[in-house]
Protein backbone atom coordinates (compact mmCIF):
# COMPACT_ATOMS: atom_id res chain seq x y z
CA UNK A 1 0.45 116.47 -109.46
CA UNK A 2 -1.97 119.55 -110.13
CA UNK A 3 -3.85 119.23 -114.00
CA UNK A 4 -2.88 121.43 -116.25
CA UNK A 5 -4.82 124.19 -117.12
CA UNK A 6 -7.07 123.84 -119.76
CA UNK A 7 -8.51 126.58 -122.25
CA UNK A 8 -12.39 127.52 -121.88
CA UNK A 9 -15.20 125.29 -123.90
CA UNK A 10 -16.64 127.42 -126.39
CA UNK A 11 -19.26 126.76 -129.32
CA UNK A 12 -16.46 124.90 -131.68
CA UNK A 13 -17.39 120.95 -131.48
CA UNK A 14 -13.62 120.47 -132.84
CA UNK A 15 -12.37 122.68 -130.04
CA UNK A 16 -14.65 121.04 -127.27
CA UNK A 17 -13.62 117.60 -128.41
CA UNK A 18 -9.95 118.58 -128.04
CA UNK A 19 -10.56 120.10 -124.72
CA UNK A 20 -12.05 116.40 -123.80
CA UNK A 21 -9.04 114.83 -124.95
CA UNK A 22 -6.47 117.13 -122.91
CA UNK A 23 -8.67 116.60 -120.01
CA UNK A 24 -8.57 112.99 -120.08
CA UNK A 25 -4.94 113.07 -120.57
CA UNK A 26 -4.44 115.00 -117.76
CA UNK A 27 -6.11 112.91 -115.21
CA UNK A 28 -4.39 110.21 -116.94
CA UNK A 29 -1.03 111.54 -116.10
CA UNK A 30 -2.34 112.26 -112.82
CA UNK A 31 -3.04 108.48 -112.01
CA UNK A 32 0.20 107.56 -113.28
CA UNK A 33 1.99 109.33 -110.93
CA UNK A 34 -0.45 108.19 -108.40
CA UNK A 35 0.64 104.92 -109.26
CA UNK A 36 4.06 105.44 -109.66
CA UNK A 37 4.65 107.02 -106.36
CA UNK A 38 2.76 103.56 -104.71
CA UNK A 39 5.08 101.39 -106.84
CA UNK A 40 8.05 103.33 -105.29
CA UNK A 41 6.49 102.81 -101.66
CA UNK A 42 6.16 99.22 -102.39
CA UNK A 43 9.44 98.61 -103.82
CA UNK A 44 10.92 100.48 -100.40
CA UNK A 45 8.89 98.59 -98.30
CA UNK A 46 10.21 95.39 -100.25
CA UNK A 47 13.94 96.65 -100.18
CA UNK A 48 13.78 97.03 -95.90
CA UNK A 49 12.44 94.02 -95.49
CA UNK A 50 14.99 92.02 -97.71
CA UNK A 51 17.85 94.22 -95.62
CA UNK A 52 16.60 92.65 -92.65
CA UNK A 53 16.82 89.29 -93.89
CA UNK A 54 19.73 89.97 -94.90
CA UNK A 55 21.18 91.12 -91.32
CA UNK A 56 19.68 87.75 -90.21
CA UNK A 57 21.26 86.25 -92.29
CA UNK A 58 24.83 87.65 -91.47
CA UNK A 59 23.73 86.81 -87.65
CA UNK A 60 23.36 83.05 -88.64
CA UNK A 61 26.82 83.00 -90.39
CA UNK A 62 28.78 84.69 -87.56
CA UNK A 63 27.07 81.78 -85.17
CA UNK A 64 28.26 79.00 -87.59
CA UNK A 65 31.96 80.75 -87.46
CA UNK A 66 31.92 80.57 -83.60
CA UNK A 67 30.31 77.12 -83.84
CA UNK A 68 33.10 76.34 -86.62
CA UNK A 69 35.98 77.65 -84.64
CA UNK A 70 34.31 75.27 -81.20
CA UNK A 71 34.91 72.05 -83.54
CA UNK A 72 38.32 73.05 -84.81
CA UNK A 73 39.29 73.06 -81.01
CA UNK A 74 37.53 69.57 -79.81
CA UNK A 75 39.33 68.12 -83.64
CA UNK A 76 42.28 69.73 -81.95
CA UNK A 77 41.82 68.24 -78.41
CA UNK A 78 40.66 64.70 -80.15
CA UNK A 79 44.06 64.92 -81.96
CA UNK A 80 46.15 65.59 -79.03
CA UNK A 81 44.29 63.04 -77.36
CA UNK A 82 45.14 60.16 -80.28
CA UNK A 83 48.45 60.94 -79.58
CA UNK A 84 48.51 60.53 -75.95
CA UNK A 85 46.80 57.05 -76.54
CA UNK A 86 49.26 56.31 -79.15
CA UNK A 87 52.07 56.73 -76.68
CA UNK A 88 50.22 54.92 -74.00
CA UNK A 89 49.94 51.73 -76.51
CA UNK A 90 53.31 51.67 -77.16
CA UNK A 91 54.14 52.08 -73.62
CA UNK A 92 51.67 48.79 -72.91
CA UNK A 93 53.76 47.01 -75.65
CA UNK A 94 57.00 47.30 -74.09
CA UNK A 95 55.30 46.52 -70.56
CA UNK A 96 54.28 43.47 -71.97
CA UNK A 97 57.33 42.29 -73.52
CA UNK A 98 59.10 43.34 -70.38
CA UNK A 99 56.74 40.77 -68.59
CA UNK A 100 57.07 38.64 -70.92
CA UNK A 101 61.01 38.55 -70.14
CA UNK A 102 60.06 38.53 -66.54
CA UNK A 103 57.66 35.43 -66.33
CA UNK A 104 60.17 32.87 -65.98
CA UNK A 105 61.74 34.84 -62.49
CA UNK A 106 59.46 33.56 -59.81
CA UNK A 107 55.94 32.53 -59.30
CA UNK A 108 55.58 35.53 -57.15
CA UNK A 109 57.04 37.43 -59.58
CA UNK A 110 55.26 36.65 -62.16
CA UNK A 111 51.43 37.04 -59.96
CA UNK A 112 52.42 40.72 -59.65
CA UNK A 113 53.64 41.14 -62.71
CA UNK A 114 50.03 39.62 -64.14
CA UNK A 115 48.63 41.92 -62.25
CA UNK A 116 50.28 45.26 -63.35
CA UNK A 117 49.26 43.84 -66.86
CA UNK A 118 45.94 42.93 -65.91
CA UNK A 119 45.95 46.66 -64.67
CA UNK A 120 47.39 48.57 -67.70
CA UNK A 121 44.57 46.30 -70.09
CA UNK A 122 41.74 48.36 -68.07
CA UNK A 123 43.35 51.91 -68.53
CA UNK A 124 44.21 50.67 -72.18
CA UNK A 125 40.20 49.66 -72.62
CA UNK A 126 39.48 52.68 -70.59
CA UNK A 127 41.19 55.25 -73.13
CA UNK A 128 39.67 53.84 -76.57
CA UNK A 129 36.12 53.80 -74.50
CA UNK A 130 37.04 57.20 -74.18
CA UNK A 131 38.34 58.16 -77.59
CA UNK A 132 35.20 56.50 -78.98
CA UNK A 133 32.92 58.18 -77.21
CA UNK A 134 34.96 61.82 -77.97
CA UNK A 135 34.54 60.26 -81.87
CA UNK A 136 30.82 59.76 -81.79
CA UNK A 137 30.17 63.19 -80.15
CA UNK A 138 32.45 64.65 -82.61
CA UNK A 139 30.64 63.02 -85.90
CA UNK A 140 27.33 63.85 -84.24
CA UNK A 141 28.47 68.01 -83.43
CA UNK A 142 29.77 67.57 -87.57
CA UNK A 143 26.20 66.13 -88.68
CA UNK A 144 24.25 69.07 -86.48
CA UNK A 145 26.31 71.37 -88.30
CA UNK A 146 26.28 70.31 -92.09
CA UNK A 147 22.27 70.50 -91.12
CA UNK A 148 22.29 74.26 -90.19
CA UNK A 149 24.83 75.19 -92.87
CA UNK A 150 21.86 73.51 -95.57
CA UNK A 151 18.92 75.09 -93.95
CA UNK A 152 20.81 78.66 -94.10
CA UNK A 153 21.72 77.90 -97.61
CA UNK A 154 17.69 77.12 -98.18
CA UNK A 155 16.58 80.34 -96.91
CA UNK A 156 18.93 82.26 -98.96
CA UNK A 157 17.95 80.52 -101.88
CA UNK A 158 14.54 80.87 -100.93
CA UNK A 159 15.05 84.35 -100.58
CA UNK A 160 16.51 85.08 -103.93
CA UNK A 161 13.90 83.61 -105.68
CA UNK A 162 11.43 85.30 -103.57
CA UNK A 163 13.25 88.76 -104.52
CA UNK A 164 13.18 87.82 -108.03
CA UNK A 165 9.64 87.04 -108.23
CA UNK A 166 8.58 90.03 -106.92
CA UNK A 167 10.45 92.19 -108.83
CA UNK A 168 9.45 90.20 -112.19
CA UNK A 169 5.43 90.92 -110.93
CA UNK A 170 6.47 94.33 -110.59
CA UNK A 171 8.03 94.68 -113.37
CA UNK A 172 5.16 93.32 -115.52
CA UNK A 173 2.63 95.05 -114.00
CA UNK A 174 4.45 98.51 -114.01
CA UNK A 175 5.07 97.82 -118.05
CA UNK A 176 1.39 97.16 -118.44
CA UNK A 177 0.00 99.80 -116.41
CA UNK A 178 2.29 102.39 -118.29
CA UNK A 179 1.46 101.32 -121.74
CA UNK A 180 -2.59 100.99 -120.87
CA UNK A 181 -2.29 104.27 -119.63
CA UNK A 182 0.20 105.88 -122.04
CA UNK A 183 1.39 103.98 -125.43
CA UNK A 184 4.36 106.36 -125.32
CA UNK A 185 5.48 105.58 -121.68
CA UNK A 186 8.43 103.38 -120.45
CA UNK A 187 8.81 99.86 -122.43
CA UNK A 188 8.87 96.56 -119.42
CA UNK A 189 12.69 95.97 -120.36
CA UNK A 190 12.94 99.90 -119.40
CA UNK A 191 11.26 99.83 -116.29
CA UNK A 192 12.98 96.65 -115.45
CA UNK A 193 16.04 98.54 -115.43
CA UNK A 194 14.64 101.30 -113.60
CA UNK A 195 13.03 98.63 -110.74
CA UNK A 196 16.98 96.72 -110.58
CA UNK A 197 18.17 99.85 -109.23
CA UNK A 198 16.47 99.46 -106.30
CA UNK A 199 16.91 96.13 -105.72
CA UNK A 200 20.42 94.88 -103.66
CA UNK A 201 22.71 92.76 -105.13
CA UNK A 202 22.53 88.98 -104.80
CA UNK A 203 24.79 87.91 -101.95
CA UNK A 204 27.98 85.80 -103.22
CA UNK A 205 28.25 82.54 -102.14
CA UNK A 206 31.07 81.24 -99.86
CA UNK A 207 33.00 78.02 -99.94
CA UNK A 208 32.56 76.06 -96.73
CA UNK A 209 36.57 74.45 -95.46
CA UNK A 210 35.67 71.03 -94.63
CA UNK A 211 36.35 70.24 -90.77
């Protein structure tokens, strides 16, 4: 901003006194703008680097919806698969009482019917192995994942009050600036209002469905 123009000194202390002032004032004015225009750089620098948090951020959820929508398939799969063993139990139940029924027939008889049973006990111990192991992997895939969704929900938090600190040292050094340099400048509340307007929204927080 160019200074105004000021009238010539002449011989009048009273009038070369005022000229003083108005020349002050006007570099004054100048070095507010100066640092107003630097504030406004700042606070865009600030505001593009938050956005690309933010876009980060949005990455990181869209993983944990693909990684959500993996562990509603295995639950689905480990369901299915409960089932199936259910069945097979109750199938081993009526084997048994079949043999059972069978075991006074013959001795040979009853060797190969020992050893269907003797059979059907390994596939049986075989199976809840099995659904174990599907059980642990499944509780260990949930525990990976309630440990991503809290260190995502620490960075934005993080990154709140990070944006809200910054804007509050703006803020108070904007208000002090302007009132050093000019008592009848912006207030802090005022320029706090002015500095919010730049400044995005705080992201709402979602409810995580329980798997």
């Amino acid at each position: 901003m160019p200074a105004p123009e000021v009238p010539t000194s002449s011989s009048d202390p009273v009038a070369e006194e005022e000229l003083e002032r108005e020349e002050t004032f006007a570099l004054e004015v100048v070095s507010f703008a100066a640092q107003r225009s630097d504030l406004e750089t700042r606070l865009a620098a600030q505001r593009s680097e938050l956005e690309t948090r933010s876009q980060g951020l949005e990455i990181r959820k869209q993983e944990l919806d693909e990684l959500s929508g993996t562990l509603a398939g295995w639950r689905k799969q480990l369901e299915e698969r409960a089932s199936k063993l259910a069945i097979a139990e109750s199938e081993l139940e009526d084997d048994r009482k079949s043999l059972d029924r069978r075991e006074s027939l013959t001795a040979s008889m009853e060797k190969q019917l020992e050893r269907q049973h003797d059979s059907l006990k390994k596939r049986k111990e075989s199976a809840e192995k099995r659904k174990a192991e599907l059980e642990e992997r499944l509780r260990e895939v949930e525990t990976a994942k309630a440990a991503l969704d809290s260190r995502v929900q620490e960075a934005v938090r993080k990154l709140q009050e990070e944006q809200r600190a910054g804007a509050r040292r703006i803020v108070d050094w904007a208000g002090e600036a302007s009132l050093a340099l000019y008592p009848g400048a912006l207030a802090p509340w005022q320029i706090g209002s002015v500095v919010r307007t730049y400044l995005p929204s705080e992201p709402q927080k979602t409810l995580r469905t329980p798997v």
